[in-house]
PDB file of N, CA and C in Angstrom:
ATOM      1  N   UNK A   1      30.256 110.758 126.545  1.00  0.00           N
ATOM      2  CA  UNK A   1      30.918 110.428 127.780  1.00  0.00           C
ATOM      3  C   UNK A   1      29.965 110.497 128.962  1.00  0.00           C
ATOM      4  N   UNK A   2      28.871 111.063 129.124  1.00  0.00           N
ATOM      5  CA  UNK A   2      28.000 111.480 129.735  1.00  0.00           C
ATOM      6  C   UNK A   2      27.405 110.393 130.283  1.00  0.00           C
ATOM      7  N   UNK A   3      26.736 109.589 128.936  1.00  0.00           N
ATOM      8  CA  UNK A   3      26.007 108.542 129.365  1.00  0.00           C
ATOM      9  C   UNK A   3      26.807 106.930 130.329  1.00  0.00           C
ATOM     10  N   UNK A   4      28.078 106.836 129.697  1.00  0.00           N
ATOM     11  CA  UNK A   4      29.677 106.317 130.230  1.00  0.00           C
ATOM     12  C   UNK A   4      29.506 106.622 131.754  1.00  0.00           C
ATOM     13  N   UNK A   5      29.693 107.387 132.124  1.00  0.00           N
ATOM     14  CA  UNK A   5      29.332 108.093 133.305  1.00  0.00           C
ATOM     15  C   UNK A   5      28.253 107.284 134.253  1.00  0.00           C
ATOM     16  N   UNK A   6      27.137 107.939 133.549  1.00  0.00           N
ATOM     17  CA  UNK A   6      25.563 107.610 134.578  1.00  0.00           C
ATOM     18  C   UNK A   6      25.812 106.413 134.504  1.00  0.00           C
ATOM     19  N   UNK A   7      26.011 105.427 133.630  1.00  0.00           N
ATOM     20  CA  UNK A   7      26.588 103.903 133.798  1.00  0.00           C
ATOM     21  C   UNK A   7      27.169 103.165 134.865  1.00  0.00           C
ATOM     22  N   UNK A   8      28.523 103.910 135.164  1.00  0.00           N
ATOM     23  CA  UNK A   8      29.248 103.109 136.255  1.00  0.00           C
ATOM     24  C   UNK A   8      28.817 104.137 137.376  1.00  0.00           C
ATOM     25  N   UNK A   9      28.122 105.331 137.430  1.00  0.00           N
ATOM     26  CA  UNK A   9      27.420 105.633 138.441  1.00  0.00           C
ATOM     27  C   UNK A   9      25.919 104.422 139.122  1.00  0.00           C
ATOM     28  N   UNK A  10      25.151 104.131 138.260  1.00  0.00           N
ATOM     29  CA  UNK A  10      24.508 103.358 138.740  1.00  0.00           C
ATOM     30  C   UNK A  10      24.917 101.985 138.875  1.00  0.00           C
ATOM     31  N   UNK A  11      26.320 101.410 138.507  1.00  0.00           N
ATOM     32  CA  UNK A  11      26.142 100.159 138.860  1.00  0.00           C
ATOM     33  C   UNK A  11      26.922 100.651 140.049  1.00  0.00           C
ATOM     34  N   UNK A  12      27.536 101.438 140.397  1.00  0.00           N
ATOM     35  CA  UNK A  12      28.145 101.444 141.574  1.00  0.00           C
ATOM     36  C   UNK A  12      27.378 101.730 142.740  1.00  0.00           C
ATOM     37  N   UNK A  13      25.822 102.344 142.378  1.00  0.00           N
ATOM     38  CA  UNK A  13      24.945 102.716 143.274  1.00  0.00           C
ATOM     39  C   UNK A  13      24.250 101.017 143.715  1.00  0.00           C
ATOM     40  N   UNK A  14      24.109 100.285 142.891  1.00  0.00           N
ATOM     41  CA  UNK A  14      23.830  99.258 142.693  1.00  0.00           C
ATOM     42  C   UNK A  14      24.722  97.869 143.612  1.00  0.00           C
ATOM     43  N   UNK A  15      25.972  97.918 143.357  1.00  0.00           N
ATOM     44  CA  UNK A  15      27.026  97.231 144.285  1.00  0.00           C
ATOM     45  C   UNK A  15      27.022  98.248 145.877  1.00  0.00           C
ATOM     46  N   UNK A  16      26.642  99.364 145.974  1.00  0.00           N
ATOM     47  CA  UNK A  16      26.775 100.001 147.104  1.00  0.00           C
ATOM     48  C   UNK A  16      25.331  99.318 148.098  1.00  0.00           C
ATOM     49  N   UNK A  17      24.164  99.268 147.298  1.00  0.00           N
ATOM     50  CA  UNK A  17      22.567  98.673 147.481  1.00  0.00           C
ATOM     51  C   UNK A  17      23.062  97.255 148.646  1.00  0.00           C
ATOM     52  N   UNK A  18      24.139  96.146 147.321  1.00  0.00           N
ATOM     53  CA  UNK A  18      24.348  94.966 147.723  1.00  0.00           C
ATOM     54  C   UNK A  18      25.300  95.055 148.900  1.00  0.00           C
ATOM     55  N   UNK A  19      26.240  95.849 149.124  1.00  0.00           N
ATOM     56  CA  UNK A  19      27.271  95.482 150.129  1.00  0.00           C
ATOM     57  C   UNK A  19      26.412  96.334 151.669  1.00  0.00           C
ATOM     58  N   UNK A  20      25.516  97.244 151.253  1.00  0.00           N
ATOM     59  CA  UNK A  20      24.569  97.728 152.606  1.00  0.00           C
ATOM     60  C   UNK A  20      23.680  96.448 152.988  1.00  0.00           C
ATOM     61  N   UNK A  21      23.301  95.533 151.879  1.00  0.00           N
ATOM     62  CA  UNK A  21      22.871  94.798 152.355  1.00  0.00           C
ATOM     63  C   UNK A  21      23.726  93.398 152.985  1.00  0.00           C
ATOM     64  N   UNK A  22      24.757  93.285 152.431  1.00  0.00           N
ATOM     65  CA  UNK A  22      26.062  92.435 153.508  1.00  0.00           C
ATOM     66  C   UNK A  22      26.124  93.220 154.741  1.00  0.00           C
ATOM     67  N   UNK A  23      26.201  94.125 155.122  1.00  0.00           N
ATOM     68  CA  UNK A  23      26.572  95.053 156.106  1.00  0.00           C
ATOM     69  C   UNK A  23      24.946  94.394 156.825  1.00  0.00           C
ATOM     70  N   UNK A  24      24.238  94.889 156.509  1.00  0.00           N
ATOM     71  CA  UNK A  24      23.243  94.383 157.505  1.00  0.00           C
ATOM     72  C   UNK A  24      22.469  93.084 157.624  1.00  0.00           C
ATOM     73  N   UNK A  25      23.085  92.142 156.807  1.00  0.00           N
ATOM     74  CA  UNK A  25      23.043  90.838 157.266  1.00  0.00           C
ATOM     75  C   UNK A  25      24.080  90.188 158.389  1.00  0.00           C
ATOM     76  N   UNK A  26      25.094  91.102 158.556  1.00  0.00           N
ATOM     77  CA  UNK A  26      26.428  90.990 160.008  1.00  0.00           C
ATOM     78  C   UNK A  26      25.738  91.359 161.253  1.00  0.00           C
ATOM     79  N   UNK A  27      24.591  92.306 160.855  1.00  0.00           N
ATOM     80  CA  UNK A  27      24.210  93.120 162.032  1.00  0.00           C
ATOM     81  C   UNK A  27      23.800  92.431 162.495  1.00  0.00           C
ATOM     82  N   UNK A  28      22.790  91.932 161.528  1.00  0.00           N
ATOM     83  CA  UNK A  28      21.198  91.143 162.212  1.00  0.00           C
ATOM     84  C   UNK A  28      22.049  90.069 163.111  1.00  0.00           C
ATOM     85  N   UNK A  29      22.734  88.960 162.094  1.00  0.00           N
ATOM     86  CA  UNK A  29      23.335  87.739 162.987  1.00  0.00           C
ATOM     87  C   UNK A  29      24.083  88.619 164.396  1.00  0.00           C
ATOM     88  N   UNK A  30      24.390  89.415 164.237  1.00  0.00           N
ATOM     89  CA  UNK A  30      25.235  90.257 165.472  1.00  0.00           C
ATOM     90  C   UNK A  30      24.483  90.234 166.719  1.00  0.00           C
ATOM     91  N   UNK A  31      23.275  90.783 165.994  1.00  0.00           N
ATOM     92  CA  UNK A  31      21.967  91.256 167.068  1.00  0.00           C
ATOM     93  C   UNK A  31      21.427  90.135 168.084  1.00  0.00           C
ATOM     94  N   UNK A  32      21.150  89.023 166.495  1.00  0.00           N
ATOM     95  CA  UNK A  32      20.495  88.001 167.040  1.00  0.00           C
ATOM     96  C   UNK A  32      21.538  87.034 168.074  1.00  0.00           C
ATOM     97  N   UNK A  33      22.824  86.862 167.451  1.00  0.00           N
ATOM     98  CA  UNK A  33      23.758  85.810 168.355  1.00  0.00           C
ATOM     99  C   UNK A  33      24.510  86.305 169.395  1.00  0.00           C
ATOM    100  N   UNK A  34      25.321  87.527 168.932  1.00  0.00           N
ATOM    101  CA  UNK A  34      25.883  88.601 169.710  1.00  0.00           C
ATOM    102  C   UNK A  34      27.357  88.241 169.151  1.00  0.00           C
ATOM    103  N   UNK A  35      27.932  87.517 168.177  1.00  0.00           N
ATOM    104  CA  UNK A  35      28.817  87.113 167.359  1.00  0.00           C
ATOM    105  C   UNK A  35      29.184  87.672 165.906  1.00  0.00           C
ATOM    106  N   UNK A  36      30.649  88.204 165.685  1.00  0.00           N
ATOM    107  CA  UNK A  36      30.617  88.414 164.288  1.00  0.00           C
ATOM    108  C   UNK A  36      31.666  86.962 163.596  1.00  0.00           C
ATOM    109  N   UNK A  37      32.198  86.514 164.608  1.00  0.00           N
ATOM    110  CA  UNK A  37      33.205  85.703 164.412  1.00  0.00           C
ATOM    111  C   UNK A  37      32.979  84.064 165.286  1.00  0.00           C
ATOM    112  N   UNK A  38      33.741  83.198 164.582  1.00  0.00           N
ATOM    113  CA  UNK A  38      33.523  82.065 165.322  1.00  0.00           C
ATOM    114  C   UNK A  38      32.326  80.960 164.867  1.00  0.00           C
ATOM    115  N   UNK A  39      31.814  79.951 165.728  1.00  0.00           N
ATOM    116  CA  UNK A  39      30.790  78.943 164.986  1.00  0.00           C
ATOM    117  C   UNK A  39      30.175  79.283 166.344  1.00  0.00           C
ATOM    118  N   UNK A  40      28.358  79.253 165.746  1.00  0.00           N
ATOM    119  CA  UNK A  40      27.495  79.132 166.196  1.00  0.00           C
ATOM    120  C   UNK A  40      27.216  77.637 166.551  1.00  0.00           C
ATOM    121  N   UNK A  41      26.734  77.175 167.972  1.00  0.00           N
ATOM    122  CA  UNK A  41      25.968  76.411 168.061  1.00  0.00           C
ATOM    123  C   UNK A  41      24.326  76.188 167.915  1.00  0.00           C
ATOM    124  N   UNK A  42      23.748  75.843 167.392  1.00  0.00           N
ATOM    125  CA  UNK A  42      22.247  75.646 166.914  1.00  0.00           C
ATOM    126  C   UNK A  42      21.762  74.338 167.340  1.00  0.00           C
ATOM    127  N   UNK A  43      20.743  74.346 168.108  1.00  0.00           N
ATOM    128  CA  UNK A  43      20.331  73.058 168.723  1.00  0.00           C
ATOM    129  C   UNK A  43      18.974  73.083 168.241  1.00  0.00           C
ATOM    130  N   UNK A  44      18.770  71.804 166.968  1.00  0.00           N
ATOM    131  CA  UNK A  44      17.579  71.448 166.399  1.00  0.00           C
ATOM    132  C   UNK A  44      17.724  70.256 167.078  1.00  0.00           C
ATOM    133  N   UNK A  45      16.288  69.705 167.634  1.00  0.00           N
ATOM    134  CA  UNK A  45      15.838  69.088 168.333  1.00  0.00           C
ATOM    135  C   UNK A  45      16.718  68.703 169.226  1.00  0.00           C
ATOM    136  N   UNK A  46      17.200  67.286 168.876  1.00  0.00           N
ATOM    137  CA  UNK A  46      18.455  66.719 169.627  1.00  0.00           C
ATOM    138  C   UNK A  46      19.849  66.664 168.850  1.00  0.00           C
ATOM    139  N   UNK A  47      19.930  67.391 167.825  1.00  0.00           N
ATOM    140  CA  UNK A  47      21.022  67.909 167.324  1.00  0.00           C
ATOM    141  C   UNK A  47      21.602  68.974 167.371  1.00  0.00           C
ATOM    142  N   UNK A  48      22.721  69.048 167.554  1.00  0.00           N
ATOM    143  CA  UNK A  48      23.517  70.240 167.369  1.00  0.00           C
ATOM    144  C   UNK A  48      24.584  70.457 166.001  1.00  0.00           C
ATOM    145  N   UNK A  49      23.814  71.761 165.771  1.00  0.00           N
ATOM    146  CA  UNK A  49      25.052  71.688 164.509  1.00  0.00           C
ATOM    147  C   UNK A  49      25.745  73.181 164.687  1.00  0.00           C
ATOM    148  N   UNK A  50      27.133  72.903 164.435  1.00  0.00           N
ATOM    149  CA  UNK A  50      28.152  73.968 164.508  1.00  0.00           C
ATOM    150  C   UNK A  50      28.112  74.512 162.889  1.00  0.00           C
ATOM    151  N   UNK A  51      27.957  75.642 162.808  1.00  0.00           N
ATOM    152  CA  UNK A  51      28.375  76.264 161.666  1.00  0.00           C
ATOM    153  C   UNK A  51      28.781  77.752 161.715  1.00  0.00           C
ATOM    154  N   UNK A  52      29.847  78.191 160.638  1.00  0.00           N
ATOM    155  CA  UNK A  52      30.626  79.259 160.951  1.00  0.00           C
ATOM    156  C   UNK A  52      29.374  80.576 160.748  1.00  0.00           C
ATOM    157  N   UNK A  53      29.707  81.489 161.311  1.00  0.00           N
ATOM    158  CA  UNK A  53      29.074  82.675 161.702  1.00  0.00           C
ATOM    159  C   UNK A  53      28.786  83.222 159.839  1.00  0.00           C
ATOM    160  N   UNK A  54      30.258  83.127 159.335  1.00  0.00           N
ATOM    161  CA  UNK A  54      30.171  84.128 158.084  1.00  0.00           C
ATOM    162  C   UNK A  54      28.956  82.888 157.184  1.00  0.00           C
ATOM    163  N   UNK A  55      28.843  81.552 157.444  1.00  0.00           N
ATOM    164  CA  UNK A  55      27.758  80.967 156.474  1.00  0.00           C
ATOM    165  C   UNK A  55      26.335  81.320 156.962  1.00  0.00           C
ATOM    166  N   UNK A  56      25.830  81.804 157.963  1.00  0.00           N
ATOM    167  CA  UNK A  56      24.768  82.341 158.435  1.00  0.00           C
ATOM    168  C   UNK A  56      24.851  83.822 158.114  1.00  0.00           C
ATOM    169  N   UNK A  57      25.526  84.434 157.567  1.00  0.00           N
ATOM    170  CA  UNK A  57      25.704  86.027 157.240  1.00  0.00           C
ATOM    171  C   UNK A  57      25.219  85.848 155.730  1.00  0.00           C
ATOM    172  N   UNK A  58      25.964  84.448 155.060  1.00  0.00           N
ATOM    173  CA  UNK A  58      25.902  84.461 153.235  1.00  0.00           C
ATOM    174  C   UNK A  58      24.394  83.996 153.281  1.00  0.00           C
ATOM    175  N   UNK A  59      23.682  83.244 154.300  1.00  0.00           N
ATOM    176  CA  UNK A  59      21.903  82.907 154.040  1.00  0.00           C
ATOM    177  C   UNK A  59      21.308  83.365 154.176  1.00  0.00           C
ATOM    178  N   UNK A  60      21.601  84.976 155.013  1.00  0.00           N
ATOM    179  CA  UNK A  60      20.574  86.252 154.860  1.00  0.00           C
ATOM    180  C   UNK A  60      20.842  86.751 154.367  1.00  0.00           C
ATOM    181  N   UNK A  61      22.439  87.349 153.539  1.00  0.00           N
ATOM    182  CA  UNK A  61      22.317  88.345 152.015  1.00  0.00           C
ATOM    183  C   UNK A  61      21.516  87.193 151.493  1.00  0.00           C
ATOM    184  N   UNK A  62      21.613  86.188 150.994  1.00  0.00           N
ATOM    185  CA  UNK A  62      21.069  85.167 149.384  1.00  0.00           C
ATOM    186  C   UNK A  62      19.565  85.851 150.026  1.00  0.00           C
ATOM    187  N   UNK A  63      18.977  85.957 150.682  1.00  0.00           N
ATOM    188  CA  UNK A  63      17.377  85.860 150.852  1.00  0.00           C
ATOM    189  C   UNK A  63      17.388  87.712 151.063  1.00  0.00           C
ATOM    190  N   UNK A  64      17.863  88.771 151.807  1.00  0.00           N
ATOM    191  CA  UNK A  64      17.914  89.801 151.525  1.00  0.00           C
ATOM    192  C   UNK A  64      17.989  90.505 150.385  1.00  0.00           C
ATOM    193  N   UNK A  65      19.337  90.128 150.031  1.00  0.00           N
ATOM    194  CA  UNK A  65      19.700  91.434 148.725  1.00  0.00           C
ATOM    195  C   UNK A  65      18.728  91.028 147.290  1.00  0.00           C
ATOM    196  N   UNK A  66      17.964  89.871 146.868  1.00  0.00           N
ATOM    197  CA  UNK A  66      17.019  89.828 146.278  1.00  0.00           C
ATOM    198  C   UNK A  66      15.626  90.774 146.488  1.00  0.00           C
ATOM    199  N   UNK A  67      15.580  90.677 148.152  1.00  0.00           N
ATOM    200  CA  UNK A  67      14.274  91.779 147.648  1.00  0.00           C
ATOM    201  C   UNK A  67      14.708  92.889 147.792  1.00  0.00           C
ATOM    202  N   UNK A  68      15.492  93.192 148.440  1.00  0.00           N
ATOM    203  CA  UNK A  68      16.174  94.490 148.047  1.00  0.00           C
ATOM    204  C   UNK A  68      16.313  94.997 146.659  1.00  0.00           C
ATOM    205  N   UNK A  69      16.907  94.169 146.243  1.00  0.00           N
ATOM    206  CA  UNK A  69      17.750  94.464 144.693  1.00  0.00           C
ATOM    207  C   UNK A  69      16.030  94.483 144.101  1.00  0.00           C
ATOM    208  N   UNK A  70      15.313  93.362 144.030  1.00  0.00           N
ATOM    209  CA  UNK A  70      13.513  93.522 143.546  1.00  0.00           C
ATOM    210  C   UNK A  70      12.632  94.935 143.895  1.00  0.00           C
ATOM    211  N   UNK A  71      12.890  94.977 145.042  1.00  0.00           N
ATOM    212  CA  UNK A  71      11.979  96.624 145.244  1.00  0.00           C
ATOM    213  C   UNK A  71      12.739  97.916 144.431  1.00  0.00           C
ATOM    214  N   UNK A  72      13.957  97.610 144.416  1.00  0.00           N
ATOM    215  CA  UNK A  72      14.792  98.740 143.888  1.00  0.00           C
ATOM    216  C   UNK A  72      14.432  98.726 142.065  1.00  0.00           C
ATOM    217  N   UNK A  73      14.110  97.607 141.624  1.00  0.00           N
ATOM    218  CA  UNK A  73      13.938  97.442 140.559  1.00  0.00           C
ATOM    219  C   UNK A  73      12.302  97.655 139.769  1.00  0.00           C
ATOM    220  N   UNK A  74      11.453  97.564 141.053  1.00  0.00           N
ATOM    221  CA  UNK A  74       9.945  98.027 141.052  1.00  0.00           C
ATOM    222  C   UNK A  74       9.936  98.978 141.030  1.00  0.00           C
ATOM    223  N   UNK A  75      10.653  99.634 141.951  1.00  0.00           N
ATOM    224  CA  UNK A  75      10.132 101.367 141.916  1.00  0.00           C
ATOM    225  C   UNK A  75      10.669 102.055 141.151  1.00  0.00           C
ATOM    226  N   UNK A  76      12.020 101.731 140.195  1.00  0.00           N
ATOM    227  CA  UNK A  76      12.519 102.239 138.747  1.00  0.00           C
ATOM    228  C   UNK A  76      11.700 101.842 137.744  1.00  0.00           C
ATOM    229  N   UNK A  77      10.625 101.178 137.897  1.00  0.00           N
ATOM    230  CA  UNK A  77       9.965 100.349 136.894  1.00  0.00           C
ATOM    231  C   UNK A  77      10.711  99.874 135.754  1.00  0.00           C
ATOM    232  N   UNK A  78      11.801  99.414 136.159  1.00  0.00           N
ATOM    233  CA  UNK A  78      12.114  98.676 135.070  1.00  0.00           C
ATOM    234  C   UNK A  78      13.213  99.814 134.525  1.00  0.00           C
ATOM    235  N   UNK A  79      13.183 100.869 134.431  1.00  0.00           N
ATOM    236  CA  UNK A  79      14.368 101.587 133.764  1.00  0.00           C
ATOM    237  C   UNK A  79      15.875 101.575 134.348  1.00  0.00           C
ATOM    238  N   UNK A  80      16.037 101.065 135.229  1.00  0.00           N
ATOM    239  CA  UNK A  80      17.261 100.648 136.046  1.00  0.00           C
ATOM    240  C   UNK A  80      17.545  99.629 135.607  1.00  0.00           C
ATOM    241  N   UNK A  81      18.552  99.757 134.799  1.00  0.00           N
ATOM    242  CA  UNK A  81      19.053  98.626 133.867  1.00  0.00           C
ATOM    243  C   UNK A  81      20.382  97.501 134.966  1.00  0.00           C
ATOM    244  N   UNK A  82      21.178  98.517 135.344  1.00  0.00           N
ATOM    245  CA  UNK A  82      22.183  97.781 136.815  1.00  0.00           C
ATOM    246  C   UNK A  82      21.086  96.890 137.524  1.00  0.00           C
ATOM    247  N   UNK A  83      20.235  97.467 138.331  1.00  0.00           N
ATOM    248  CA  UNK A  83      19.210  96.878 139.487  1.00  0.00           C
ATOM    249  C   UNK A  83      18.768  95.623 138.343  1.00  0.00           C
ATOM    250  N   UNK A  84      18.677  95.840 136.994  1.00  0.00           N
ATOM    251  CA  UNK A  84      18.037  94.638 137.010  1.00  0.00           C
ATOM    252  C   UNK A  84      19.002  93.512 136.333  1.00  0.00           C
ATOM    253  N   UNK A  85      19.779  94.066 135.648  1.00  0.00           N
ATOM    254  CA  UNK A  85      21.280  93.104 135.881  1.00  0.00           C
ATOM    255  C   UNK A  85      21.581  92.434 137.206  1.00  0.00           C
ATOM    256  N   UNK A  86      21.883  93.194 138.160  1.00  0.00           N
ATOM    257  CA  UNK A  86      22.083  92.573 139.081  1.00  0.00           C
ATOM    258  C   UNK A  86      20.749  91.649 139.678  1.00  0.00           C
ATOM    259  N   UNK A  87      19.921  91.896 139.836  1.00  0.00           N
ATOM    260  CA  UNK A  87      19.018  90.848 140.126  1.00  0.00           C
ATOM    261  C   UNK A  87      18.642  89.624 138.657  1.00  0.00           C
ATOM    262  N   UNK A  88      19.178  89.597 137.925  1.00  0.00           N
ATOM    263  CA  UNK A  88      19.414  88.755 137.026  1.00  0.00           C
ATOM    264  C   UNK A  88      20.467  87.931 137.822  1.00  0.00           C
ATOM    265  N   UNK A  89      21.344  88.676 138.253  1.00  0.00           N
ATOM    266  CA  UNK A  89      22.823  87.829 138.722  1.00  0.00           C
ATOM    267  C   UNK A  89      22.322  87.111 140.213  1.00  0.00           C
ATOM    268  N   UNK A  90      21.637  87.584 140.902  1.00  0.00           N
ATOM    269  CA  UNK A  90      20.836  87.156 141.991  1.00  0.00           C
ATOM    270  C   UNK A  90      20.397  85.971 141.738  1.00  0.00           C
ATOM    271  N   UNK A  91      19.161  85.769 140.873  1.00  0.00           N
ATOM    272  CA  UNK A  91      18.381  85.232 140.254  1.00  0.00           C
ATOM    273  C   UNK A  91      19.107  83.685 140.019  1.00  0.00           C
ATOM    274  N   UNK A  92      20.387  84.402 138.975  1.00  0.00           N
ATOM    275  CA  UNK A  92      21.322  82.651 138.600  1.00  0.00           C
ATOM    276  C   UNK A  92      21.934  82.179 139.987  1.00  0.00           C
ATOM    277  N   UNK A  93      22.497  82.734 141.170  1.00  0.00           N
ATOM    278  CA  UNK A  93      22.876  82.054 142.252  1.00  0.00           C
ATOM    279  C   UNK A  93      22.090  81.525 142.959  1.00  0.00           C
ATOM    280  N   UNK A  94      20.890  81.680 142.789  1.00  0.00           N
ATOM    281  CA  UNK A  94      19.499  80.902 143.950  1.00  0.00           C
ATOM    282  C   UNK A  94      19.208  80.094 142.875  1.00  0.00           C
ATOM    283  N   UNK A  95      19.353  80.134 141.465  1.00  0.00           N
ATOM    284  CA  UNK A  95      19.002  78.764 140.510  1.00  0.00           C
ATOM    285  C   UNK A  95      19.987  77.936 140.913  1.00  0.00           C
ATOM    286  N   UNK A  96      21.521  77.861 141.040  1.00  0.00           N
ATOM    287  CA  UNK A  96      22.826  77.458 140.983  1.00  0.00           C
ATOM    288  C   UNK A  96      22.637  76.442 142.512  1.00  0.00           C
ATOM    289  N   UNK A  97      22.489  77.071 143.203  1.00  0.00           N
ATOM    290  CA  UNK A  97      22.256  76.707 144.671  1.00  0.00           C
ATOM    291  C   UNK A  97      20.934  75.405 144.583  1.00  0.00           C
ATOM    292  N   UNK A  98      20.067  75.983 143.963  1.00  0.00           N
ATOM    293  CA  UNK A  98      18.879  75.213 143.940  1.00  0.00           C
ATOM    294  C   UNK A  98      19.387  73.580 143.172  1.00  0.00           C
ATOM    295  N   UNK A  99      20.163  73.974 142.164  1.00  0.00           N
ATOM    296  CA  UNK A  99      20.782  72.618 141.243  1.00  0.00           C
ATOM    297  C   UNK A  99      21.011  71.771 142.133  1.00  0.00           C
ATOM    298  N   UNK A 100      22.284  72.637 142.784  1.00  0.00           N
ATOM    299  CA  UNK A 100      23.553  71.891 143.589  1.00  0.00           C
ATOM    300  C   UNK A 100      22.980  71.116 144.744  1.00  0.00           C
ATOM    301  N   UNK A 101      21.923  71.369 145.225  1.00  0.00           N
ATOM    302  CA  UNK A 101      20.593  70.876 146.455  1.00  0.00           C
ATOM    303  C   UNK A 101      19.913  69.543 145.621  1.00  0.00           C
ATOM    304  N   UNK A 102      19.414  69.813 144.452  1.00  0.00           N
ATOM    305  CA  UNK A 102      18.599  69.019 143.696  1.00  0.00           C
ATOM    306  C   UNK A 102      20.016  67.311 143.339  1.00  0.00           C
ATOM    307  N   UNK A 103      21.078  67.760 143.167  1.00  0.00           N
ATOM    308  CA  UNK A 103      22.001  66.995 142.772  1.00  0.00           C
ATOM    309  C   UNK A 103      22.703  66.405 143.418  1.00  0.00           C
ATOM    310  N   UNK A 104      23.061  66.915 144.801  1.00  0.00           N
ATOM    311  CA  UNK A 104      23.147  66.434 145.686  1.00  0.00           C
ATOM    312  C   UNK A 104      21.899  65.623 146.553  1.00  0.00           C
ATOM    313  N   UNK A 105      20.698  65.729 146.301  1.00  0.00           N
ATOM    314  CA  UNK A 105      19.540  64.967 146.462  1.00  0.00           C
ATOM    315  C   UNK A 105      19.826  63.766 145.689  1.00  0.00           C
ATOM    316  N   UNK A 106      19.625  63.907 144.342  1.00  0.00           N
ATOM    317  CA  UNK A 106      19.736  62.898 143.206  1.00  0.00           C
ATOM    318  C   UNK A 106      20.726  61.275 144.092  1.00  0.00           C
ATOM    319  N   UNK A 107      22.176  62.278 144.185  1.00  0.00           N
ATOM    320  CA  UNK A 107      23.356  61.354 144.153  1.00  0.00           C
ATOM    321  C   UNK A 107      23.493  60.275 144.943  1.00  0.00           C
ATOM    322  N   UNK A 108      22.063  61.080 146.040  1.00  0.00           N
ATOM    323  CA  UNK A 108      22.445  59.654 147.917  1.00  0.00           C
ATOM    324  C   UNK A 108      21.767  58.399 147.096  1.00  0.00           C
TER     325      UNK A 108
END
């Protein structure tokens, strides 16, 4: 039962890793826009594009909680079996994303 235990202790240390890092991907956009809610305006060159606050929160976890979840998994060297599950699971959503970019390229 012991080992049962240290199990859902570390994946929960592990989901705790990922949601500190949601938590401070709110901040940053917080910091940087002064917004937790609502659409940002962004003015590239002579465009403006509106997009909601929470999709600029999900493009700094996708690029955060990877190296997060990666350093956490370096300095266990590898014996952190959660950390590296979960950055396995990391891993398939930036492949998934990458498709859906590539396929949507393909289709125009």
């Amino acid at each position: 039962m012991n080992a049962v235990t240290d199990k859902r202790k570390s994946i929960l240390l592990e989901l705790a890793w990922l949601l500190g890092s949601w938590v401070f991907s709110f901040g940053l956009v917080w910091r940087l826009t002064g917004k937790y809610v609502g659409k940002l305006d962004v003015q590239l060159h002579n465009t403006h594009v509106l997009l909601p606050v929470w999709a600029l929160v999900t493009l700094l976890f996708l690029v955060l909680a990877p190296v997060v979840t990666s350093a956490r998994v370096l300095a266990g060297r590898g014996r952190r079996v959660a950390a590296s599950i979960m950055l396995a699971g990391l891993s398939g959503v930036w492949l998934l994303i990458i498709l859906a970019v590539l396929l949507v390229r393909i289709m125009k």
